[in-house]
N, C-alpha and C. Protein backbone atom coordinates (compact mmCIF):
# COMPACT_ATOMS: atom_id res chain seq x y z
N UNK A 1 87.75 49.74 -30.75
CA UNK A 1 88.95 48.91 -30.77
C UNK A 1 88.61 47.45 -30.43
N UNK A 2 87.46 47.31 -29.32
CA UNK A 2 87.24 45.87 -28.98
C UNK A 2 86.69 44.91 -29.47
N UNK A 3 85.84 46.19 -30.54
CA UNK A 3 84.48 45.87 -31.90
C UNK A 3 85.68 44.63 -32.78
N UNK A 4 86.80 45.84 -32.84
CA UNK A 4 87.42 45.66 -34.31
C UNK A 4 88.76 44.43 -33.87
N UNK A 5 88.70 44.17 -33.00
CA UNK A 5 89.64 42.40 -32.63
C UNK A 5 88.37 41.27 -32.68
N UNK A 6 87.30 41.81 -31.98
CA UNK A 6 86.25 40.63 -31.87
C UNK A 6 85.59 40.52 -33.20
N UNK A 7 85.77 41.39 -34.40
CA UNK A 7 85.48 41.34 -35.12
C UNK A 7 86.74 40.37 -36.10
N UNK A 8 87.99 40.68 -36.33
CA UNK A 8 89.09 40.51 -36.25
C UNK A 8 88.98 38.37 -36.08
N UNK A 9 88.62 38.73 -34.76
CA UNK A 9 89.00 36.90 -33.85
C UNK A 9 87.60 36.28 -34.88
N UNK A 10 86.60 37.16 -34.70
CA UNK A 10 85.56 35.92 -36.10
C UNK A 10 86.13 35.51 -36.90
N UNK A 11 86.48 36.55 -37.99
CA UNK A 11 87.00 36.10 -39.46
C UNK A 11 88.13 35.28 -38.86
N UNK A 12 88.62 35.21 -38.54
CA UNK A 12 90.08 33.91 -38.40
C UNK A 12 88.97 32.47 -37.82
N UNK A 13 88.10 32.45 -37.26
CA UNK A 13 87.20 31.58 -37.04
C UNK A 13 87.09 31.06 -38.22
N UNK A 14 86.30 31.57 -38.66
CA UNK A 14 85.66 31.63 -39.67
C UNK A 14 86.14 30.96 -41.18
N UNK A 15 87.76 31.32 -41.09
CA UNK A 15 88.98 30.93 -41.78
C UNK A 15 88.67 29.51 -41.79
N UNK A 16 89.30 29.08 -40.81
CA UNK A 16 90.03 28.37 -40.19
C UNK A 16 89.02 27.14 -40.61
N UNK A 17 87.66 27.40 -40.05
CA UNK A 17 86.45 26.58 -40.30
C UNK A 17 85.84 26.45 -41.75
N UNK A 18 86.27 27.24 -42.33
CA UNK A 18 86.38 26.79 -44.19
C UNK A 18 87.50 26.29 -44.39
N UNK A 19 88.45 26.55 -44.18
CA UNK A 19 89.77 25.86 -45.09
C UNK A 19 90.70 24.67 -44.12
N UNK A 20 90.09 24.04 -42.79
CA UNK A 20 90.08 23.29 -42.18
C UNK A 20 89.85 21.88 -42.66
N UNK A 21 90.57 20.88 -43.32
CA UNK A 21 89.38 19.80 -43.42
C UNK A 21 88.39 19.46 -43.01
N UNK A 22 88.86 18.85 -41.42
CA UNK A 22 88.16 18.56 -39.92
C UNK A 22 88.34 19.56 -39.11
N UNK A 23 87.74 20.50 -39.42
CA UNK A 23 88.07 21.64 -38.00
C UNK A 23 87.74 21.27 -36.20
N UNK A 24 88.50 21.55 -35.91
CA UNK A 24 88.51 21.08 -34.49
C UNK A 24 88.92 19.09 -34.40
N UNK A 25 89.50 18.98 -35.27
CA UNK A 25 90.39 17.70 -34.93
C UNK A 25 91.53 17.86 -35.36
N UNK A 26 91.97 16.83 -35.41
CA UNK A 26 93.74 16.79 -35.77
C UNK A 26 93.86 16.51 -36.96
N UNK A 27 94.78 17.63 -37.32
CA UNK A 27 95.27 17.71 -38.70
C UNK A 27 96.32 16.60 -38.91
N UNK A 28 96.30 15.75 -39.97
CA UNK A 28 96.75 14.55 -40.80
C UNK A 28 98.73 15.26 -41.37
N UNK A 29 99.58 14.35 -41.24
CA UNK A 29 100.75 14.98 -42.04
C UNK A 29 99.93 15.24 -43.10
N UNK A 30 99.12 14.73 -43.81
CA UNK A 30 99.03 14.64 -45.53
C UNK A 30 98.01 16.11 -45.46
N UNK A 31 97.45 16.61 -44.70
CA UNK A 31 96.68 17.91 -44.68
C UNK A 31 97.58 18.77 -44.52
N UNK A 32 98.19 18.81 -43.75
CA UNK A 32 99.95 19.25 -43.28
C UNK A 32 100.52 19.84 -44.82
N UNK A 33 100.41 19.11 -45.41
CA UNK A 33 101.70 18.68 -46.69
C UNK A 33 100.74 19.64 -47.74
N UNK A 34 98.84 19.24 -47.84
CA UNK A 34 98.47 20.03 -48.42
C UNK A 34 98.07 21.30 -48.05
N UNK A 35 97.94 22.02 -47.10
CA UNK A 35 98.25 23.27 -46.98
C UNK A 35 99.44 23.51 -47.21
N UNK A 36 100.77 23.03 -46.64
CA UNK A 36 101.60 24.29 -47.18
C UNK A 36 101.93 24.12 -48.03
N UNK A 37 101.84 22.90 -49.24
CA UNK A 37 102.12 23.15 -50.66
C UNK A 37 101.24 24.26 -51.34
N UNK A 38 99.88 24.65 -50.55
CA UNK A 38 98.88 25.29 -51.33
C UNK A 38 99.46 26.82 -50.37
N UNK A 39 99.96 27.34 -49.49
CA UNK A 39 100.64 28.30 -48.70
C UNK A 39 101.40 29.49 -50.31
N UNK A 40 100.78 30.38 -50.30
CA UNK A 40 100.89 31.56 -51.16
C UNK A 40 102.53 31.96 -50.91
N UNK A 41 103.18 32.29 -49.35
CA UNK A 41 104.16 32.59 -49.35
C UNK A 41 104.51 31.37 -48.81
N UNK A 42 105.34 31.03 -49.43
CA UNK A 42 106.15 29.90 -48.83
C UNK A 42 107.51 29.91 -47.62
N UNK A 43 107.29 31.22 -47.90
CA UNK A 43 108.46 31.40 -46.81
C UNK A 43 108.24 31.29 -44.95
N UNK A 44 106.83 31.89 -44.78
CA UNK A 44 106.19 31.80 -43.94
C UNK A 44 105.20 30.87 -43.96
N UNK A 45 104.74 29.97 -44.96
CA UNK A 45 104.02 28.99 -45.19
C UNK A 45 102.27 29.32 -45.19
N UNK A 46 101.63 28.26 -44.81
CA UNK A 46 99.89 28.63 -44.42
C UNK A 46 99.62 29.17 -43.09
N UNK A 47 98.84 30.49 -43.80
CA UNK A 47 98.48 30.78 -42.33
C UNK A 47 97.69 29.96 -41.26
N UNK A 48 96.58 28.85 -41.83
CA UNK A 48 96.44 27.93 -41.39
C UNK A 48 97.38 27.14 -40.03
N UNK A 49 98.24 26.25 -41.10
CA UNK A 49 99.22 25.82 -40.36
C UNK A 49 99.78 26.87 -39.45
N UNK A 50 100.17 27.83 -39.56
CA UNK A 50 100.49 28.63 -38.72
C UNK A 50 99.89 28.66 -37.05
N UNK A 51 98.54 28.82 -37.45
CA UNK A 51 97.50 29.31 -36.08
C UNK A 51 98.07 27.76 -35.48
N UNK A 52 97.76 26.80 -36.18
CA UNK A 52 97.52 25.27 -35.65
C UNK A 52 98.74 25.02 -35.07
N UNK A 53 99.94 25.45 -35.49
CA UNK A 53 101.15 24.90 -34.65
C UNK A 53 101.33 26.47 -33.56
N UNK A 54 100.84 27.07 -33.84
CA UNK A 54 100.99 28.04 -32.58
C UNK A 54 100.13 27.30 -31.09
N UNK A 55 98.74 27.23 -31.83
CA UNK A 55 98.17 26.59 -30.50
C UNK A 55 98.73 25.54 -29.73
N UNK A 56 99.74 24.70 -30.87
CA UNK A 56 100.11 23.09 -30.36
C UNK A 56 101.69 23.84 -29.12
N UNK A 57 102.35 24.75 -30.05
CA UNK A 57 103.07 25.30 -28.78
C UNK A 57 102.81 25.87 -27.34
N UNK A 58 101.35 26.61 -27.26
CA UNK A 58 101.01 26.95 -26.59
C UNK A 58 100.04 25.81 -25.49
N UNK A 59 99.89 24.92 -25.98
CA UNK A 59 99.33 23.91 -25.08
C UNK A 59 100.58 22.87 -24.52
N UNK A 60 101.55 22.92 -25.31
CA UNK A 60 102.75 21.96 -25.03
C UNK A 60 103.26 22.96 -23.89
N UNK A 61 103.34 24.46 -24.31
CA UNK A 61 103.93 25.14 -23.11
C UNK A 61 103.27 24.89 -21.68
N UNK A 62 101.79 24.58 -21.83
CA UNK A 62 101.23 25.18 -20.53
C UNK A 62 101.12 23.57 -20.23
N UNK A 63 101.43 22.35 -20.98
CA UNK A 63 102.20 21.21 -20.12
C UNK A 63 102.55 20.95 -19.31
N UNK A 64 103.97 21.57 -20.14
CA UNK A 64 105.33 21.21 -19.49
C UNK A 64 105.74 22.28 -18.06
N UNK A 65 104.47 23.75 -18.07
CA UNK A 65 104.57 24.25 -16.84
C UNK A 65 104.07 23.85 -15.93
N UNK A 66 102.91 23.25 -16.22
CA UNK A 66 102.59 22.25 -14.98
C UNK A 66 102.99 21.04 -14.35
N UNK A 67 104.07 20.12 -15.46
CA UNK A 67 104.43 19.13 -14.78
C UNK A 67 105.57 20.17 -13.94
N UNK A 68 106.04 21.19 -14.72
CA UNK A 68 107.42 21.21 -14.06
C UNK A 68 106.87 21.93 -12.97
N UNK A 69 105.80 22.48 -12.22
CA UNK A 69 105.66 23.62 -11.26
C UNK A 69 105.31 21.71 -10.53
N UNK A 70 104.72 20.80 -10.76
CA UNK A 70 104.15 19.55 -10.23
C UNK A 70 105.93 18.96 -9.86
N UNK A 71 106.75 19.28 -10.29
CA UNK A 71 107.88 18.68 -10.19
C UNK A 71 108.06 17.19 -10.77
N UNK A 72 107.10 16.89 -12.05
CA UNK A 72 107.79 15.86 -12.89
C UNK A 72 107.90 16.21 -13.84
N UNK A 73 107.92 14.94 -14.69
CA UNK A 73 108.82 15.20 -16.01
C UNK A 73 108.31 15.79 -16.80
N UNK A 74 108.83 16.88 -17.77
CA UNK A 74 108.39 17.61 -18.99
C UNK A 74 108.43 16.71 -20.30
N UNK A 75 107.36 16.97 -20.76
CA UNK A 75 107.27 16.26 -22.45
C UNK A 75 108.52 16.67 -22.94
N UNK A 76 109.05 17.51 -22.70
CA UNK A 76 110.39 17.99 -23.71
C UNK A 76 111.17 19.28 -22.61
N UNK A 77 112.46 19.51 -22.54
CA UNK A 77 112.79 20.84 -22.10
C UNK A 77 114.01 21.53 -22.81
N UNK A 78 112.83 22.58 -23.40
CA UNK A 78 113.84 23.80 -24.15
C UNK A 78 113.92 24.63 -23.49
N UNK A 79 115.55 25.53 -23.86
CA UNK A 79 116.36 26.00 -22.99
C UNK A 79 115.37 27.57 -22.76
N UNK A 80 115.25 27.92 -21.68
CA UNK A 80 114.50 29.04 -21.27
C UNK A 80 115.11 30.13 -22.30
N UNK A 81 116.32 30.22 -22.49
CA UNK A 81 116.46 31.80 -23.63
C UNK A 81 116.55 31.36 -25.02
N UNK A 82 115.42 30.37 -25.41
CA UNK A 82 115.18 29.95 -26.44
C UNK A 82 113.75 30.40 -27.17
N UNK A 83 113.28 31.29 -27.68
CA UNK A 83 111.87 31.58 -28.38
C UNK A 83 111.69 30.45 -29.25
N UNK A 84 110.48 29.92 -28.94
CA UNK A 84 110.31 28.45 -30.42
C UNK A 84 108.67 29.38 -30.70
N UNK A 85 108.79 29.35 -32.33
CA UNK A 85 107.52 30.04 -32.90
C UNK A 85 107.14 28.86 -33.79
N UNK A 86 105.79 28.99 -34.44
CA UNK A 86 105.36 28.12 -35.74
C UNK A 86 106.48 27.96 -36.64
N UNK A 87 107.18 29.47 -37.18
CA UNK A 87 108.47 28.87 -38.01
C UNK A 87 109.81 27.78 -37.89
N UNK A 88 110.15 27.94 -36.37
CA UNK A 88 110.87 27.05 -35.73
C UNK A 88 109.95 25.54 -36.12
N UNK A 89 109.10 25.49 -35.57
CA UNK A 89 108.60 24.20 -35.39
C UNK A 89 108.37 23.37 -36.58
N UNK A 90 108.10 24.51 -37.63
CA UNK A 90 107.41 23.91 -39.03
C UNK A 90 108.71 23.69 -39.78
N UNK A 91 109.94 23.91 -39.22
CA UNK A 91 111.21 23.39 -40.05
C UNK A 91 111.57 22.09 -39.42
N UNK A 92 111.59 22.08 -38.09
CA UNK A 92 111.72 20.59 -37.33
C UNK A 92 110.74 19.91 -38.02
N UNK A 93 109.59 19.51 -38.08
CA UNK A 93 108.60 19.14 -38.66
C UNK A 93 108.81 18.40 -40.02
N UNK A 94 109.57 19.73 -40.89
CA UNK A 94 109.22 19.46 -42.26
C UNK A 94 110.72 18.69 -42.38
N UNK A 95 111.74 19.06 -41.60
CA UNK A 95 113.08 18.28 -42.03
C UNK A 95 112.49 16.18 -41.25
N UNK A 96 111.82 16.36 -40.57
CA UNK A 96 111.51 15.18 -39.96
C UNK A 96 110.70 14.07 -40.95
N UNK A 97 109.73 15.20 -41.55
CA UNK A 97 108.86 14.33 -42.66
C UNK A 97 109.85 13.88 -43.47
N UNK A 98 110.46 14.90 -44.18
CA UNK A 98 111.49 14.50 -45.45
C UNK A 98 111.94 13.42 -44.99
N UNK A 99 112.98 13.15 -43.51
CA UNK A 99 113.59 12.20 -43.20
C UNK A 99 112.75 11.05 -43.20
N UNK A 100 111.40 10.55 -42.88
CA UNK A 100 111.03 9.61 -42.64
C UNK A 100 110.63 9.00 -44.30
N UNK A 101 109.95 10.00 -45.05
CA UNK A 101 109.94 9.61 -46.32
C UNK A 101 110.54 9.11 -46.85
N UNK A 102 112.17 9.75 -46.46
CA UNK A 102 112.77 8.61 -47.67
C UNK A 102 113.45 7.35 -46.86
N UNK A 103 112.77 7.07 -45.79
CA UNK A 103 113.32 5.85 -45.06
C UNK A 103 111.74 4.36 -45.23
N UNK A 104 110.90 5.10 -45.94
CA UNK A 104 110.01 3.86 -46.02
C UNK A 104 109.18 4.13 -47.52
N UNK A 105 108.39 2.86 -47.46
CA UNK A 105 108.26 2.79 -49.47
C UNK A 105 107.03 3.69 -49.30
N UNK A 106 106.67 3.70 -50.84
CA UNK A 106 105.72 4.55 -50.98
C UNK A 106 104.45 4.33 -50.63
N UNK A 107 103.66 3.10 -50.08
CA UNK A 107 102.36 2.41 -49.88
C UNK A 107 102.33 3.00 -48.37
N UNK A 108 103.73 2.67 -47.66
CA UNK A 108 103.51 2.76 -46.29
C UNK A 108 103.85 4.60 -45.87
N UNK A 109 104.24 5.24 -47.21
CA UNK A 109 104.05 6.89 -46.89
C UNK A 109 102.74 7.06 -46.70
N UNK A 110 102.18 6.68 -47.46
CA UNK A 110 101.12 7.11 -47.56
C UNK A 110 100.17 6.85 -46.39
N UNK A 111 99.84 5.34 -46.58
CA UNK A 111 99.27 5.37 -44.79
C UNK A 111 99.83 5.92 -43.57
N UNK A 112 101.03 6.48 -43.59
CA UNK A 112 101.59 7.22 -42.30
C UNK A 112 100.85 8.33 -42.98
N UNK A 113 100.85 9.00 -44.17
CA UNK A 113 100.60 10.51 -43.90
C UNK A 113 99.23 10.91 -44.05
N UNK A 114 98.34 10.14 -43.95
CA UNK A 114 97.10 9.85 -43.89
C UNK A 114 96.81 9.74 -42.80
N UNK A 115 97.31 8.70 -41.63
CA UNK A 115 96.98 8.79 -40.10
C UNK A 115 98.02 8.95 -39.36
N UNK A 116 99.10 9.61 -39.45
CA UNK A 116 99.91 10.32 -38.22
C UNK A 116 99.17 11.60 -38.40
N UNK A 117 99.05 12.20 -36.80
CA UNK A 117 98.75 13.65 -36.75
C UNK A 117 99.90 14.14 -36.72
N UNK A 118 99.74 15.84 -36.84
CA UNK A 118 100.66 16.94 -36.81
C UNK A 118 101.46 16.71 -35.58
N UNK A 119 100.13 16.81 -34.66
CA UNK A 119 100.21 17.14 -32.79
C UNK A 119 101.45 15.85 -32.62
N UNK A 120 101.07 14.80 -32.72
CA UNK A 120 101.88 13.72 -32.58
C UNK A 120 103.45 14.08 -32.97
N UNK A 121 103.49 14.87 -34.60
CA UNK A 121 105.20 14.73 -35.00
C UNK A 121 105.60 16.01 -34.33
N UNK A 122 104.29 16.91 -34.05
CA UNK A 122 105.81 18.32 -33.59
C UNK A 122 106.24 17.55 -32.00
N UNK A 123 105.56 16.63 -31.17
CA UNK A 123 106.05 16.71 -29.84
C UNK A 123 106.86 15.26 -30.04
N UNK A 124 107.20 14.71 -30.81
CA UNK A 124 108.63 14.12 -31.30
C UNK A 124 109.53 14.68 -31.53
N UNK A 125 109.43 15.29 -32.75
CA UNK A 125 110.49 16.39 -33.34
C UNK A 125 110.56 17.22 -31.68
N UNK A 126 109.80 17.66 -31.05
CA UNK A 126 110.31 18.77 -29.64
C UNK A 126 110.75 17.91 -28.53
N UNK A 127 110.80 16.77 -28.53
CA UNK A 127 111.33 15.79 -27.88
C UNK A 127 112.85 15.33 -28.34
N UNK A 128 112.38 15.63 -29.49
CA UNK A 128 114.17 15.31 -30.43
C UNK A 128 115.07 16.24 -30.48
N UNK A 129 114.74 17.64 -30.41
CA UNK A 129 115.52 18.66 -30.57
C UNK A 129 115.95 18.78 -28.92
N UNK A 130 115.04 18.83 -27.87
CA UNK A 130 114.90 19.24 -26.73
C UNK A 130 114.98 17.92 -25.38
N UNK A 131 115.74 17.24 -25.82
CA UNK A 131 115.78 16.01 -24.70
C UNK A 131 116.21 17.00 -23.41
N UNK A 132 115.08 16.02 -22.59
CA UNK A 132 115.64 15.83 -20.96
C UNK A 132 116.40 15.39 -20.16
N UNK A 133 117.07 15.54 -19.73
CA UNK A 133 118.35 15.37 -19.11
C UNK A 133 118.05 14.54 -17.42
């Protein structure tokens, strides 16, 4: 059983590190945009993207538990009987891109979606959905 996860956790390595542009840096909106246009089911999108905004939740979580166990401010605070998954996030995300797209021309899309990272728009967008009070 332990063979067959550690075997399991390679191949997703392994994934991840072929179909990664820059593996182990930050994914670009415009890498963003081309995985999940290239995403088989679209409903659930790239598994790619998937892993990558899971981890970004899971590091935003273990944040915002330390400022808040530190007693300051959280990057964002969502409501405790709230589950936020990759699908949650990748709709905030994707309604956010749309919005900014059609608020600037096409020269300056492009250099935003070339150098804004992912990491950067989901903890906007989770800042936007999830203000602090």
């Amino acid at each position: 059983m332990t063979k067959t996860i550690l075997s399991s956790a390679c191949l997703l390595v392994c994934l991840l590190a072929a179909t990664t542009p820059s593996f182990g840096a930050e994914m670009s909106v415009m890498q963003y945009m081309e995985l999940e246009d290239a995403a088989v089911n679209k409903d659930t999108g790239s598994p790619v993207v998937n892993v990558y905004l899971m981890g970004m939740l899971d590091s935003y979580g273990i944040a915002n538990a330390t400022l808040r166990d530190r007693k300051q401010q959280q990057l964002y605070c969502q409501p405790d009987n709230l589950a936020l998954g990759p699908m949650n996030l990748r709709q905030l995300i994707n309604d956010r891109l749309k919005k900014n797209r059609e608020l600037i021309s096409k020269k300056d899309w492009e250099v935003y979606s070339k150098t804004m990272n992912i990491a950067g728009e989901s903890l906007f967008v989770l800042q936007e959905a999830f203000p602090c009070k």
